[in-house]
C-alpha atoms as a PDB file:
ATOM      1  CA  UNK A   1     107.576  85.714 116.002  1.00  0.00           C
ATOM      2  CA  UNK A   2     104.887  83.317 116.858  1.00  0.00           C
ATOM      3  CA  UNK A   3     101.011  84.525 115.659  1.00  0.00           C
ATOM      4  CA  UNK A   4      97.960  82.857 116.895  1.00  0.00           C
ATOM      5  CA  UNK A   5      94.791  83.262 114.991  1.00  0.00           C
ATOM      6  CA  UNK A   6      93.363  85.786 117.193  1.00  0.00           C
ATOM      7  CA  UNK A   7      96.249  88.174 116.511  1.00  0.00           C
ATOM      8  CA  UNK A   8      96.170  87.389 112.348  1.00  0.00           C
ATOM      9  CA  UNK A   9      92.759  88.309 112.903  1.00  0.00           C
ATOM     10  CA  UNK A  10      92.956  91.856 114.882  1.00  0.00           C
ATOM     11  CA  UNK A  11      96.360  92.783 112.559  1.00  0.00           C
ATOM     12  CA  UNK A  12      94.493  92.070 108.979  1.00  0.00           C
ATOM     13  CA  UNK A  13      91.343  94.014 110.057  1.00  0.00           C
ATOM     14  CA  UNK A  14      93.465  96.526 111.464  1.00  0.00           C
ATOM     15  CA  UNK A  15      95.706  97.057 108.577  1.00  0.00           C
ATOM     16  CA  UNK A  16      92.406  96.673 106.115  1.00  0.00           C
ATOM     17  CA  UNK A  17      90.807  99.308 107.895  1.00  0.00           C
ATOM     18  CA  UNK A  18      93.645 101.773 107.690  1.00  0.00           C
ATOM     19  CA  UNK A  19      93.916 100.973 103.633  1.00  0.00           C
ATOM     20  CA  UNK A  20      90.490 101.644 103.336  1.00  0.00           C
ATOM     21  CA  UNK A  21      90.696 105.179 105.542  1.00  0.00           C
ATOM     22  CA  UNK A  22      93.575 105.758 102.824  1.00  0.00           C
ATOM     23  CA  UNK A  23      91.397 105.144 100.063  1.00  0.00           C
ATOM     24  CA  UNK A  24      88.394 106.892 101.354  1.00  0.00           C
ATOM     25  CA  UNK A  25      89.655 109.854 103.689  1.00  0.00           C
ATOM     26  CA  UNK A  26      86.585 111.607 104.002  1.00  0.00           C
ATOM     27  CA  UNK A  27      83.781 109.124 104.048  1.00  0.00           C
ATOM     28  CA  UNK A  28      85.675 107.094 106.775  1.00  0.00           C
ATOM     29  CA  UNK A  29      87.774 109.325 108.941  1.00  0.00           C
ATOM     30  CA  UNK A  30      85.639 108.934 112.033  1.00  0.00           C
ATOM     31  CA  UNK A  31      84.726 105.420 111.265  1.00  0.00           C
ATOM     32  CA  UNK A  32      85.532 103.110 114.118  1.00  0.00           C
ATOM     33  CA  UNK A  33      86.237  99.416 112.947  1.00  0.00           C
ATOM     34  CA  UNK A  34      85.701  97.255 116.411  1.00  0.00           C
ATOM     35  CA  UNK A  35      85.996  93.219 116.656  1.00  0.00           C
ATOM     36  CA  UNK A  36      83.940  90.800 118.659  1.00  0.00           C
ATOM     37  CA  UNK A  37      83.741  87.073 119.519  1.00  0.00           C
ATOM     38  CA  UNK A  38      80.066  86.264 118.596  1.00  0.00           C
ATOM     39  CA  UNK A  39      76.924  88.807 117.657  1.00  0.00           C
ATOM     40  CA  UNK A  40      75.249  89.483 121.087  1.00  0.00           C
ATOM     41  CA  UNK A  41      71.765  88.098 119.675  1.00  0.00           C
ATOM     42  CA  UNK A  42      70.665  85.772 117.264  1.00  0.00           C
ATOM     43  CA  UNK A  43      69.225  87.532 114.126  1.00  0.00           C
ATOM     44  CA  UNK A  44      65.530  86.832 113.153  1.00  0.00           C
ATOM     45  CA  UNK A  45      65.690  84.694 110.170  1.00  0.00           C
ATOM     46  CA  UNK A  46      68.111  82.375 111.252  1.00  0.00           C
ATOM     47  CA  UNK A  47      72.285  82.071 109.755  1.00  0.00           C
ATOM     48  CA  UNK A  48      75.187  83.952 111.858  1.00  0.00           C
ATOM     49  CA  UNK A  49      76.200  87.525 110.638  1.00  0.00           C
ATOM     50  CA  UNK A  50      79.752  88.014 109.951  1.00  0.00           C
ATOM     51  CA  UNK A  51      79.339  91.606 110.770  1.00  0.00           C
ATOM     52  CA  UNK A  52      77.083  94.261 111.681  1.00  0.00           C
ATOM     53  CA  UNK A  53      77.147  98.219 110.626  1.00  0.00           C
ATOM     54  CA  UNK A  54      76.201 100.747 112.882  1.00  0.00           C
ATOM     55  CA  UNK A  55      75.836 103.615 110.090  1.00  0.00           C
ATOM     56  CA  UNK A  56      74.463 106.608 113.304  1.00  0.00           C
ATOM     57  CA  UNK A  57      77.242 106.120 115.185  1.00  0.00           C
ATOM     58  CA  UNK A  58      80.078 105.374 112.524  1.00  0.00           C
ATOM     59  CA  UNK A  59      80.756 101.982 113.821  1.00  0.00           C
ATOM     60  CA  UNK A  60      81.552  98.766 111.927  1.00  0.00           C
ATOM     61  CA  UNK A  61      81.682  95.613 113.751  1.00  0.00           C
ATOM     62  CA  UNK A  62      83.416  92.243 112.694  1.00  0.00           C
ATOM     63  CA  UNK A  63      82.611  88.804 114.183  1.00  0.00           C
ATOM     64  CA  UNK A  64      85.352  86.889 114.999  1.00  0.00           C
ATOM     65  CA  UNK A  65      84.086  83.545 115.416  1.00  0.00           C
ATOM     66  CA  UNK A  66      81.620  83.428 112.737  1.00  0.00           C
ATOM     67  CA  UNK A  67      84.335  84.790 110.281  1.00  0.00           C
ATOM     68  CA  UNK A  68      86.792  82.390 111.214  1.00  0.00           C
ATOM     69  CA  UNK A  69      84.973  79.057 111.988  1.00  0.00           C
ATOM     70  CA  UNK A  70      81.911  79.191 109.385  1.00  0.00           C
ATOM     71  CA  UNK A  71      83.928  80.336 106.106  1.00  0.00           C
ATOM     72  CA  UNK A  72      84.196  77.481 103.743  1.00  0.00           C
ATOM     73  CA  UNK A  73      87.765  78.523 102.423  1.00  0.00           C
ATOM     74  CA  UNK A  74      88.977  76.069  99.922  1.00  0.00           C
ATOM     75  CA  UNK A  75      92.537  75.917 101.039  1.00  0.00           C
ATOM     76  CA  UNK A  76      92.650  76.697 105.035  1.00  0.00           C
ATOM     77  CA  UNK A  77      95.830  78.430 105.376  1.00  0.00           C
ATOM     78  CA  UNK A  78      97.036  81.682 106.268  1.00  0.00           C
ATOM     79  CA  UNK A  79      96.884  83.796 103.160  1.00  0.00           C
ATOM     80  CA  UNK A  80      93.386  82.453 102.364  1.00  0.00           C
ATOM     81  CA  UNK A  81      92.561  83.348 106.062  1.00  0.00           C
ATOM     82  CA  UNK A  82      93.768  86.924 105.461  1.00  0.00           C
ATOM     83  CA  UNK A  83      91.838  87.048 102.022  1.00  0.00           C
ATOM     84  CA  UNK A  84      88.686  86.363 104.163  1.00  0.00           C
ATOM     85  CA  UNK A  85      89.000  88.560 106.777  1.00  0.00           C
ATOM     86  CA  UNK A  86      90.007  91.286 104.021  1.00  0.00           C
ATOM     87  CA  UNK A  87      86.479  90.470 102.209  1.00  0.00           C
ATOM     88  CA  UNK A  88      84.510  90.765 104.874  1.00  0.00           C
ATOM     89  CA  UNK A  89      86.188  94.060 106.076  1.00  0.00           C
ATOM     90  CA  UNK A  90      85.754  95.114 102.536  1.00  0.00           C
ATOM     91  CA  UNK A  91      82.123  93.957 102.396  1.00  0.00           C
ATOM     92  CA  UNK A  92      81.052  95.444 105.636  1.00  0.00           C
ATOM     93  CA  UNK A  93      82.779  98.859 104.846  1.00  0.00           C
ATOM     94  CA  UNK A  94      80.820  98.454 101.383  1.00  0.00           C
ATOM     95  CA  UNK A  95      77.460  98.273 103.319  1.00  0.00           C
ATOM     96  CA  UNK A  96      78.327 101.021 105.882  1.00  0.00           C
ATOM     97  CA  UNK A  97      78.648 103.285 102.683  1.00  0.00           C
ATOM     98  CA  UNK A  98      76.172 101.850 100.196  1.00  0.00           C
ATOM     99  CA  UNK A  99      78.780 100.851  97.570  1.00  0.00           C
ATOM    100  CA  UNK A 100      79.886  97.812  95.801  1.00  0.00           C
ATOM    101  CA  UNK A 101      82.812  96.491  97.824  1.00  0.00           C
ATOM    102  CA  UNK A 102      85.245  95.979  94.462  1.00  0.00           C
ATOM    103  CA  UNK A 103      84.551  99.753  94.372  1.00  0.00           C
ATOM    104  CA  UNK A 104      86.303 100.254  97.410  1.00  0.00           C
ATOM    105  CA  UNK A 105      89.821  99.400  96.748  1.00  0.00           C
ATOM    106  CA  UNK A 106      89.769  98.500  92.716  1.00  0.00           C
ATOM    107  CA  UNK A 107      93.431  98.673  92.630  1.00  0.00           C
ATOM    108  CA  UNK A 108      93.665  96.695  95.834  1.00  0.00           C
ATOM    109  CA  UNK A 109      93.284  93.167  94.332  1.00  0.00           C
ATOM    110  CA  UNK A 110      94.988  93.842  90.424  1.00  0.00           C
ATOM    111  CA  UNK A 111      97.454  91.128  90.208  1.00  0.00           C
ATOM    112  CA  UNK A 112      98.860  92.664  86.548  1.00  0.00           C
END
């Protein structure tokens, strides 16, 4: 089956999100995880967020664009994409809660 980056995008967030739920059941069962293209405005201070958390209304969202076109990934293929979008899932999630994001999902990334 044929994948464009728009759908690797919307499937890894997707299937990060619902690891994370897994992993945290309580703190993120009404969590919505939503994607969009761009940030509607420019942030004061200049740079483009990758993501923005919405911790009254239980919302996390991910920046597409930003995410995909302004990550310096050493090796641009589709594993190292999915790594990215994982991190910043990961990251974002982190902030929404006010915890380290390698205390998310310790286990997650243990390649013993």
């Amino acid at each position: 089956m044929l994948q464009n980056r728009l759908d690797l995008f919307d499937s890894t967030v997707a299937s990060t999100a619902e690891f994370l739920r897994g992993s945290w059941p309580e703190e993120l069962s009404n969590v919505r995880y939503e994607v969009a293209p761009m940030p509607a405005e420019a942030p004061e201070g200049g740079g483009v967020p990758r993501w923005a958390t919405f911790p009254a209304a239980r919302r996390i969202v991910l920046y597409r664009l930003p995410i995909q076109r302004l990550s310096r990934l050493h090796r641009d293929d589709e594993l190292h994409q999915r790594m990215m979008i994982e991190s910043c899932v990961f990251r974002a999630t982190a902030e929404m809660l006010g915890r380290d994001p390698w205390d998310l999902g310790p286990e997650r990334f243990r390649f013993l």
